[in-house]
PDB file of N, CA and C in Angstrom:
ATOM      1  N   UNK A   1     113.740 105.368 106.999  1.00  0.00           N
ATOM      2  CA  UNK A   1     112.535 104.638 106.650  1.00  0.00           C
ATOM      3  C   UNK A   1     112.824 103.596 105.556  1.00  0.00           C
ATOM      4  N   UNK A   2     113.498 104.134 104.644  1.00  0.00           N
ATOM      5  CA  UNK A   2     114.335 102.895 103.148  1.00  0.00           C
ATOM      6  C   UNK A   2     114.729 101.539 103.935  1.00  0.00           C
ATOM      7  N   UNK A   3     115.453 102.021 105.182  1.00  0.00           N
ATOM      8  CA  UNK A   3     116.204 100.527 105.629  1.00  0.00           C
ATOM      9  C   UNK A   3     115.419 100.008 106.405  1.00  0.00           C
ATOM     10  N   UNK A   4     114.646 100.422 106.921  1.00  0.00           N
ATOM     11  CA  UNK A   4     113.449 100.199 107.661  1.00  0.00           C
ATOM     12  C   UNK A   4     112.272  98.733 106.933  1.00  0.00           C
ATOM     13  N   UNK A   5     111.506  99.624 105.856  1.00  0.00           N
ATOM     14  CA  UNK A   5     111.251  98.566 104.659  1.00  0.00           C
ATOM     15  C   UNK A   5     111.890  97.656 104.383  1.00  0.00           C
ATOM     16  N   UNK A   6     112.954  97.970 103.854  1.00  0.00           N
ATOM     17  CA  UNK A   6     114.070  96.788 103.218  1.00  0.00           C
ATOM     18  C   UNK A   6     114.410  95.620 104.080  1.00  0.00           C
ATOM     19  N   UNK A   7     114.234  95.986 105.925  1.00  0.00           N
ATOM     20  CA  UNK A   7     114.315  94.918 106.611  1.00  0.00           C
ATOM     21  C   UNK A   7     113.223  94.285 106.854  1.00  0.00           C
ATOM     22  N   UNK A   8     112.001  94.753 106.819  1.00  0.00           N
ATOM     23  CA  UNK A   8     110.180  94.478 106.584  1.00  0.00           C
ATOM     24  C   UNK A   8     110.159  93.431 105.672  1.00  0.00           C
ATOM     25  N   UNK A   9     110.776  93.639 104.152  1.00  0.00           N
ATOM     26  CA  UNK A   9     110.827  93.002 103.732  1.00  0.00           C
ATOM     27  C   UNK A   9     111.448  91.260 102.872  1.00  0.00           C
ATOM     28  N   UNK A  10     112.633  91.994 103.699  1.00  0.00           N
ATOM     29  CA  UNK A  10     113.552  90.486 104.036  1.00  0.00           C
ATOM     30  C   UNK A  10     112.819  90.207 105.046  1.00  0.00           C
ATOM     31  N   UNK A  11     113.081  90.325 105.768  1.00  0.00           N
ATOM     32  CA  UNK A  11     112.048  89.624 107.003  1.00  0.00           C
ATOM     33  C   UNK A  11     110.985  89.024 106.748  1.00  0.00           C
ATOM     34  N   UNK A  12     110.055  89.061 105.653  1.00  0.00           N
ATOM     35  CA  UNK A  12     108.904  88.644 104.740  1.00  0.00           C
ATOM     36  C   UNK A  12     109.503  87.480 104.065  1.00  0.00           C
ATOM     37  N   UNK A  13     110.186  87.918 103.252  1.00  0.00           N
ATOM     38  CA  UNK A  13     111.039  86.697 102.319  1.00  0.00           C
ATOM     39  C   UNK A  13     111.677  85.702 103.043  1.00  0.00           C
ATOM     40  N   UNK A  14     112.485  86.008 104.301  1.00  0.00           N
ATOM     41  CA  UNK A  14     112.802  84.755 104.733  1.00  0.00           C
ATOM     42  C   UNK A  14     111.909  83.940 105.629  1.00  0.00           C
ATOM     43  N   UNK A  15     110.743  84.383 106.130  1.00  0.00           N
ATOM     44  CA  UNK A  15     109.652  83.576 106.698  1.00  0.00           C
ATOM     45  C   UNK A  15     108.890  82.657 105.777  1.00  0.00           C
ATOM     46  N   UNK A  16     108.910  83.442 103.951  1.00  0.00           N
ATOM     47  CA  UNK A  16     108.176  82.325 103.222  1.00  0.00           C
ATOM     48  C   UNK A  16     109.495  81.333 102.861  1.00  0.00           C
ATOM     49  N   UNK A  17     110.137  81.662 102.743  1.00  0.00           N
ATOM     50  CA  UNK A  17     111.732  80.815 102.634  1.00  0.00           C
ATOM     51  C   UNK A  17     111.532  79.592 103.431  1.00  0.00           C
ATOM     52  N   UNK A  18     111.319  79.885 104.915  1.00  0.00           N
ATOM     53  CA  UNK A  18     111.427  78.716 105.907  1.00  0.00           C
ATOM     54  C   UNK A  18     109.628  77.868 105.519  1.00  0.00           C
ATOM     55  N   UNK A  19     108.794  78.699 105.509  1.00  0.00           N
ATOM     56  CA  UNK A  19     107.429  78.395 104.974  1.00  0.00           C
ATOM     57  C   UNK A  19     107.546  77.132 103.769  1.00  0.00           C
ATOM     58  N   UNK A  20     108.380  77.747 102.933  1.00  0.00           N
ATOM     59  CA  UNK A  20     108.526  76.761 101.712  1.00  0.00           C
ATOM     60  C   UNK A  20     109.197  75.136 101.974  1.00  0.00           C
ATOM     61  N   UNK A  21     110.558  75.767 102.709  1.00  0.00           N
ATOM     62  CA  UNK A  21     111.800  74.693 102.965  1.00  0.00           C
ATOM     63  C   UNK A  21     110.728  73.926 103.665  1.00  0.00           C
ATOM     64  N   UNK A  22     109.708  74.079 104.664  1.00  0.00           N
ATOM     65  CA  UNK A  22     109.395  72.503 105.561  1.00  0.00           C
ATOM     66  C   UNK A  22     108.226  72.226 104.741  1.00  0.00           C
ATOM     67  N   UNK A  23     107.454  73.020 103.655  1.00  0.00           N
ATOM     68  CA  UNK A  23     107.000  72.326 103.397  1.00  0.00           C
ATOM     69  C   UNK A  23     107.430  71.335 101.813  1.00  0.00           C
ATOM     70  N   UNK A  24     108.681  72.156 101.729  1.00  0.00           N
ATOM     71  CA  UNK A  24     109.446  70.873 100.557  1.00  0.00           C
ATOM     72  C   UNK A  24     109.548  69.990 100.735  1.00  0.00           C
ATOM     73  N   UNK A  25     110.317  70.101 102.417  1.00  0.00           N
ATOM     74  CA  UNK A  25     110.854  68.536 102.717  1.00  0.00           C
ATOM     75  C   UNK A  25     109.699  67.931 103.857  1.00  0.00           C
ATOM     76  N   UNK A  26     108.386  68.666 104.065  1.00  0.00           N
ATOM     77  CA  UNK A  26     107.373  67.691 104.189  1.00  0.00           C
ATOM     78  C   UNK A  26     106.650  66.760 102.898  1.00  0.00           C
ATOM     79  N   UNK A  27     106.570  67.304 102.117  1.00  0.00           N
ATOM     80  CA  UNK A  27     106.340  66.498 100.782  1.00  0.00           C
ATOM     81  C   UNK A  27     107.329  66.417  99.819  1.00  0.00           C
ATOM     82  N   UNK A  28     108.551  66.178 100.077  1.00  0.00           N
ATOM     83  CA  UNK A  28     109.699  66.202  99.290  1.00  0.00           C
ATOM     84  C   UNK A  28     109.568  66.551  97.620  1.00  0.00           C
ATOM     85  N   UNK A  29     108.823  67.457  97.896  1.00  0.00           N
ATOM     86  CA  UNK A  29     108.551  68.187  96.534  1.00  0.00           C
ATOM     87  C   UNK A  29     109.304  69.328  95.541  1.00  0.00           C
ATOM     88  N   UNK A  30     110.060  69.317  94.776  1.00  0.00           N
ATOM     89  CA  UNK A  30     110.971  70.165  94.156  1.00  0.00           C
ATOM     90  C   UNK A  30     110.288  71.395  94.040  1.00  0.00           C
ATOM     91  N   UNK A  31     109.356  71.566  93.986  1.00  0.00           N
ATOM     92  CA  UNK A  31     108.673  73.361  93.544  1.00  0.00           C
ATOM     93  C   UNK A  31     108.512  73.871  94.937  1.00  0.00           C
ATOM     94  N   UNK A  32     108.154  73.194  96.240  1.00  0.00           N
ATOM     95  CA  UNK A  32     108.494  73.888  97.084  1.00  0.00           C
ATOM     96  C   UNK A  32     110.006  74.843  97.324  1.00  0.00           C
ATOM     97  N   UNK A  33     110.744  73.086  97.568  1.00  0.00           N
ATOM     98  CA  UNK A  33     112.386  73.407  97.566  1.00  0.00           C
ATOM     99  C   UNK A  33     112.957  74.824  96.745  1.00  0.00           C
ATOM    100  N   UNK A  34     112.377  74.835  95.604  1.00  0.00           N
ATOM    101  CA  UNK A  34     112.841  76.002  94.829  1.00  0.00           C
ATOM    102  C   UNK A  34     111.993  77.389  95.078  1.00  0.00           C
ATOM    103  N   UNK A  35     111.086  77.272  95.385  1.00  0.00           N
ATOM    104  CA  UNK A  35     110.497  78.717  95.635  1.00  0.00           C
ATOM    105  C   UNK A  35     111.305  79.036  97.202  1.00  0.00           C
ATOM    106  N   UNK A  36     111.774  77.976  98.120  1.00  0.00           N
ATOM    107  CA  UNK A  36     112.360  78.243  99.256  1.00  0.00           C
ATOM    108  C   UNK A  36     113.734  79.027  98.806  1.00  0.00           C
ATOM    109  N   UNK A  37     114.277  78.764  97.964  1.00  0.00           N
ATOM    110  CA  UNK A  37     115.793  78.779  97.471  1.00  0.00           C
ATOM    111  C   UNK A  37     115.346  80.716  96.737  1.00  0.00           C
ATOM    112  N   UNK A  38     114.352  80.712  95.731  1.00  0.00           N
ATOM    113  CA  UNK A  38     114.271  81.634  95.188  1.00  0.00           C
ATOM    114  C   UNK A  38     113.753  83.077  96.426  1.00  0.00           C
ATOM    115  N   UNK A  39     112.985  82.809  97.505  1.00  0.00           N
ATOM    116  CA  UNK A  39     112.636  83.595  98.267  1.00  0.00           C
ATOM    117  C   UNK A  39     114.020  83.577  99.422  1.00  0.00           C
ATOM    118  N   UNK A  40     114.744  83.127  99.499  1.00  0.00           N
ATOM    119  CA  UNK A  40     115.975  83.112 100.364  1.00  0.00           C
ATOM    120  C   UNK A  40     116.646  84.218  99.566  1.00  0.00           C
ATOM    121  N   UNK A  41     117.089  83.663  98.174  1.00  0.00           N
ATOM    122  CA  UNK A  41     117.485  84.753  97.426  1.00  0.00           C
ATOM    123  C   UNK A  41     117.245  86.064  97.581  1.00  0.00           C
ATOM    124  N   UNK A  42     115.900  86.648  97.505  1.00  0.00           N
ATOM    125  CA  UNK A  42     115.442  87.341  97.544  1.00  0.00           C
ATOM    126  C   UNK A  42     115.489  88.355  98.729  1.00  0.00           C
ATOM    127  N   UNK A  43     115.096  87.624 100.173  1.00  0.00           N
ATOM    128  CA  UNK A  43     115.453  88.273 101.075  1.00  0.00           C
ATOM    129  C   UNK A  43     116.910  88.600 101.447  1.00  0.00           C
ATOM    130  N   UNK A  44     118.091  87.944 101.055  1.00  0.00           N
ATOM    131  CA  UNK A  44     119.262  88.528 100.580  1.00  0.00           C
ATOM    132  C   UNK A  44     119.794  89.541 100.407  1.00  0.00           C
ATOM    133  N   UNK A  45     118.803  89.266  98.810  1.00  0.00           N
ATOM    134  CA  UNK A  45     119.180  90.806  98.308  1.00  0.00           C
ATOM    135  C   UNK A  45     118.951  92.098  98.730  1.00  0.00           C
ATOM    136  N   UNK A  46     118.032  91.393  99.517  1.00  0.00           N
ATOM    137  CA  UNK A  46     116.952  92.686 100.403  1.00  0.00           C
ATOM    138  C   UNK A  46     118.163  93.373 101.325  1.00  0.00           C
ATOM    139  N   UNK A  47     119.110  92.337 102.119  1.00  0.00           N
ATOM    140  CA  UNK A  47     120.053  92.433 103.216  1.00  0.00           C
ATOM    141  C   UNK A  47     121.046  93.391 102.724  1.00  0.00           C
ATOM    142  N   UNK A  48     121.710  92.911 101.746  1.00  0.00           N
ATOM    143  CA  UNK A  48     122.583  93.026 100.809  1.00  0.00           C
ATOM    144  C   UNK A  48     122.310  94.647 100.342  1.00  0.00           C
ATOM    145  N   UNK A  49     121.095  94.742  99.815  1.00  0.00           N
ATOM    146  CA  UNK A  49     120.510  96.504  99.426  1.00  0.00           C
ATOM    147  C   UNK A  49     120.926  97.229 100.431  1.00  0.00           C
ATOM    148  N   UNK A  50     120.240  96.909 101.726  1.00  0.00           N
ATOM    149  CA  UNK A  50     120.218  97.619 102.718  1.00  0.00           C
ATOM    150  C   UNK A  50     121.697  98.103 103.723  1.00  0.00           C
ATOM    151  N   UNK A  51     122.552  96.919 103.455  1.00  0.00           N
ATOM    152  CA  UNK A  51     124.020  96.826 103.688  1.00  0.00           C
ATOM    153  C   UNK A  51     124.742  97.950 102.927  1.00  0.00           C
ATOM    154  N   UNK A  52     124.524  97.742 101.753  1.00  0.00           N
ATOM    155  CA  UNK A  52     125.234  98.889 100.787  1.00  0.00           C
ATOM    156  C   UNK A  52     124.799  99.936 100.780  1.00  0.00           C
ATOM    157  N   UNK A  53     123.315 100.515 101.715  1.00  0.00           N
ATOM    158  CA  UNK A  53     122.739 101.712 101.591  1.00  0.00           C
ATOM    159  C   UNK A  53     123.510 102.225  99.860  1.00  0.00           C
ATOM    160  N   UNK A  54     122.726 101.482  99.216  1.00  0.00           N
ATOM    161  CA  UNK A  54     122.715 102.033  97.690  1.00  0.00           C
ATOM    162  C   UNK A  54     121.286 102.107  97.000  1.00  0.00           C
ATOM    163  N   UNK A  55     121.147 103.235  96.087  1.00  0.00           N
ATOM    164  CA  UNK A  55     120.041 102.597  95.304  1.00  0.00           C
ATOM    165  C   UNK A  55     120.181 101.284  94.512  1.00  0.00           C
ATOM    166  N   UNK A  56     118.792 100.402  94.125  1.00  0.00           N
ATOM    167  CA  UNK A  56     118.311  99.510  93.433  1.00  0.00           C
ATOM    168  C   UNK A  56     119.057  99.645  91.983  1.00  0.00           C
ATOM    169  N   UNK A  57     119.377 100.750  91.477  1.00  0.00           N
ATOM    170  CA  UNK A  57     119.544 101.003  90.610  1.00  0.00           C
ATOM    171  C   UNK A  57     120.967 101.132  90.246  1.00  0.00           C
ATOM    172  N   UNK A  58     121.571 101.433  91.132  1.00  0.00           N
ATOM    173  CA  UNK A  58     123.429 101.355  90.397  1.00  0.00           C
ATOM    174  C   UNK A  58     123.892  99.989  91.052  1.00  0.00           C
ATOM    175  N   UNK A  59     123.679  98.806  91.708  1.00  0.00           N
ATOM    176  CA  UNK A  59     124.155  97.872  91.304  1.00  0.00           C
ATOM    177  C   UNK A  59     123.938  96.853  90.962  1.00  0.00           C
ATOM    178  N   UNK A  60     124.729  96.275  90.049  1.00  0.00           N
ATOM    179  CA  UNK A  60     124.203  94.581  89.143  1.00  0.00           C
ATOM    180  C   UNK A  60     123.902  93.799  89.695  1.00  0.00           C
ATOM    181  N   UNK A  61     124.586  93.040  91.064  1.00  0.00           N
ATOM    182  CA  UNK A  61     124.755  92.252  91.728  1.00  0.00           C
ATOM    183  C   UNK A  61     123.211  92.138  92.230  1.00  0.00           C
ATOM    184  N   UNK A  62     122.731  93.136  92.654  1.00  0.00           N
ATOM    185  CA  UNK A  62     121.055  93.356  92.974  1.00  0.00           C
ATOM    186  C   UNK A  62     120.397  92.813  91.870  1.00  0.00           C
ATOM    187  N   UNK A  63     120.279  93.101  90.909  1.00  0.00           N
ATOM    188  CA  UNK A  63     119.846  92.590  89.776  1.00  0.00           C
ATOM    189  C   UNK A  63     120.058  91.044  89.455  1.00  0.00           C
ATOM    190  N   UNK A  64     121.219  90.639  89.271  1.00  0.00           N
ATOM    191  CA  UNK A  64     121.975  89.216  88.965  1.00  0.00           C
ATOM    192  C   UNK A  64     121.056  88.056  90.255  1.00  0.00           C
ATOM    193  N   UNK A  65     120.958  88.423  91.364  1.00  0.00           N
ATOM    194  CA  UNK A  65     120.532  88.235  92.451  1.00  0.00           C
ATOM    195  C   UNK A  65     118.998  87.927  92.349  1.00  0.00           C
ATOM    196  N   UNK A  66     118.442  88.883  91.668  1.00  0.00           N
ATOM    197  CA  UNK A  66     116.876  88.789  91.680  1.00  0.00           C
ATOM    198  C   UNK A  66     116.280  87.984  90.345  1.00  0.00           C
ATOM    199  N   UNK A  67     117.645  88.060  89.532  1.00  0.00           N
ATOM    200  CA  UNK A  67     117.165  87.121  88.484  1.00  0.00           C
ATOM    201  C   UNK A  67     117.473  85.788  88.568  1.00  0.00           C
ATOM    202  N   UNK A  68     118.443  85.146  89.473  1.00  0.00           N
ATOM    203  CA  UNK A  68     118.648  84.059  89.912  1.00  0.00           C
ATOM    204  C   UNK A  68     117.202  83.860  90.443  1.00  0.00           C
ATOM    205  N   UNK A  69     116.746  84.168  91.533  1.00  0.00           N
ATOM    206  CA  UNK A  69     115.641  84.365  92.128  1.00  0.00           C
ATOM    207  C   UNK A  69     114.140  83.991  91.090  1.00  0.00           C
ATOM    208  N   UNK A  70     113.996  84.784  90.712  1.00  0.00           N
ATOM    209  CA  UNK A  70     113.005  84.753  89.448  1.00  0.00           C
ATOM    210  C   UNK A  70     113.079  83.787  88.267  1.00  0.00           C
ATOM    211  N   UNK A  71     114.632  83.225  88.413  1.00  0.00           N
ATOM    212  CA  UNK A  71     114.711  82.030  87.283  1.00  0.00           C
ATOM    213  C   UNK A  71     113.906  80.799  88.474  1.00  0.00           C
ATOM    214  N   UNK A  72     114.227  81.069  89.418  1.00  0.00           N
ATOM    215  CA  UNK A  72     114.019  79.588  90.277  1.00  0.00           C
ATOM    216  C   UNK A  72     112.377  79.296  90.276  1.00  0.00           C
ATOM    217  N   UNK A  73     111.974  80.806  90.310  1.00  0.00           N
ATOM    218  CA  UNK A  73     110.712  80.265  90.173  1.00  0.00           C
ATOM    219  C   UNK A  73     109.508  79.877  88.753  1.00  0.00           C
ATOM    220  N   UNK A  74     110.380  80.454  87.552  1.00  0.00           N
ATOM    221  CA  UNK A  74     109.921  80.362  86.632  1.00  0.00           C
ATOM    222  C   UNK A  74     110.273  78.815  86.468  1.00  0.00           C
ATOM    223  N   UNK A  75     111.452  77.954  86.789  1.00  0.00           N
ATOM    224  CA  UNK A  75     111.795  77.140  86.521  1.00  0.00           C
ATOM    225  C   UNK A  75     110.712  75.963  87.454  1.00  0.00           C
ATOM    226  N   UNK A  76     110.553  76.154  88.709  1.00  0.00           N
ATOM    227  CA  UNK A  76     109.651  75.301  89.525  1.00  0.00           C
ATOM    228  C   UNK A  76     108.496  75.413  88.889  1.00  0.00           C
ATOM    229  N   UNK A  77     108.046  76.270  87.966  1.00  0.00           N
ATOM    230  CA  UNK A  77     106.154  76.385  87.961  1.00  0.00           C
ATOM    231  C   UNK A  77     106.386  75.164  86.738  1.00  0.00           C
ATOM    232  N   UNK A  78     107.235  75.466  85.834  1.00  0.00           N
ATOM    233  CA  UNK A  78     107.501  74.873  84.266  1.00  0.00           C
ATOM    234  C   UNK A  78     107.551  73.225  84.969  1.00  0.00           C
ATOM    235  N   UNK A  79     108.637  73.162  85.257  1.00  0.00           N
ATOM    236  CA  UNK A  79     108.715  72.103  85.818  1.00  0.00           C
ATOM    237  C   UNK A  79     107.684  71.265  86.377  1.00  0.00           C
ATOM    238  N   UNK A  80     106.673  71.752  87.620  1.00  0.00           N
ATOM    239  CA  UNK A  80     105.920  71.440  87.900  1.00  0.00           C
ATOM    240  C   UNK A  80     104.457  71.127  86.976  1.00  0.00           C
ATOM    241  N   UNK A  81     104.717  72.050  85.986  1.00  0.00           N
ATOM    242  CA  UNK A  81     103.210  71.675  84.529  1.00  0.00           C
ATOM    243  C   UNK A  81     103.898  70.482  83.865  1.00  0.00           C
ATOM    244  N   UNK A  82     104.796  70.556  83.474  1.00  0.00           N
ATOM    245  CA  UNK A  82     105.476  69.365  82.613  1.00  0.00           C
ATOM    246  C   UNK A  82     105.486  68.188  83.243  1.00  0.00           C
ATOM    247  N   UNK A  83     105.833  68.104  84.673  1.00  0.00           N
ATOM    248  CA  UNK A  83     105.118  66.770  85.581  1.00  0.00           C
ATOM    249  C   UNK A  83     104.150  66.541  85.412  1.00  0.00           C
ATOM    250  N   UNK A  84     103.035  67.631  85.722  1.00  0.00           N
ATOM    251  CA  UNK A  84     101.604  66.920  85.673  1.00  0.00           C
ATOM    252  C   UNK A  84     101.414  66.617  84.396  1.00  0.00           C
ATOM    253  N   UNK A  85     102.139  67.180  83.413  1.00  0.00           N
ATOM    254  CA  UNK A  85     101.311  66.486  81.626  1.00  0.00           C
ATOM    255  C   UNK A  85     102.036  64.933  81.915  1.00  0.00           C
ATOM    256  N   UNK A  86     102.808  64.882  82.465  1.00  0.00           N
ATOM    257  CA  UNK A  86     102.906  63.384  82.059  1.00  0.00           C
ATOM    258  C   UNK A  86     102.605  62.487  82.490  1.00  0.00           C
ATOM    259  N   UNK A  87     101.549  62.811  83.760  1.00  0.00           N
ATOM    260  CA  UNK A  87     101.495  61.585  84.106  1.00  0.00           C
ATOM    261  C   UNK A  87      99.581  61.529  83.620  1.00  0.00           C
TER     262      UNK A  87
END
C-alpha cells in the first residue's frame, strides 16, 4: 500500500509539473516555470522513495531533494511580490 501512495502521488506531482510547464511557457512567466521545476522535483523524490523502498526518514538525499523543491517555490512567490512592487 506505501508504494502504492508514493506512486498516487508522484503521479500527482508530475501532472501539476506538466500543468505548470505549459502554462509557463504559455505566458512565459518565471513563477510558473519554477513551481513546474519544484513539483518535478518533488514527484522524483516520490520515485526515488519508492525505488529505495526506504523510510522518509534514513535518507538525506530525500530531504536535499525536497528542499531544493521548496526553495523553488519559496523563491518564485518572493520573486513574483518583488515584481509586482515595482512596477
Amino acid at each position: 500500500m506505501y508504494l502504492f501512495l508514493n506512486g498516487v502521488v508522484a503521479m500527482g506531482c508530475f501532472v501539476a509539473a506538466l500543468f505548470f510547464g505549459r502554462m509557463g511557457k504559455r505566458t512565459a512567466d518565471r513563477f510558473f516555470l519554477l513551481f513546474a521545476i519544484a513539483f518535478w522535483l518533488l514527484g522524483l523524490e516520490r520515485l526515488l522513495l519508492s525505488w529505495l523502498n526506504a523510510p522518509e526518514t534514513t535518507t538525506p538525499a530525500i530531504y536535499l531533494m525536497r528542499l531544493a523543491a521548496f526553495l523553488c517555490i519559496i523563491f518564485a512567490i518572493v520573486s513574483k511580490n518583488v515584481e509586482g512592487r515595482a512596477r
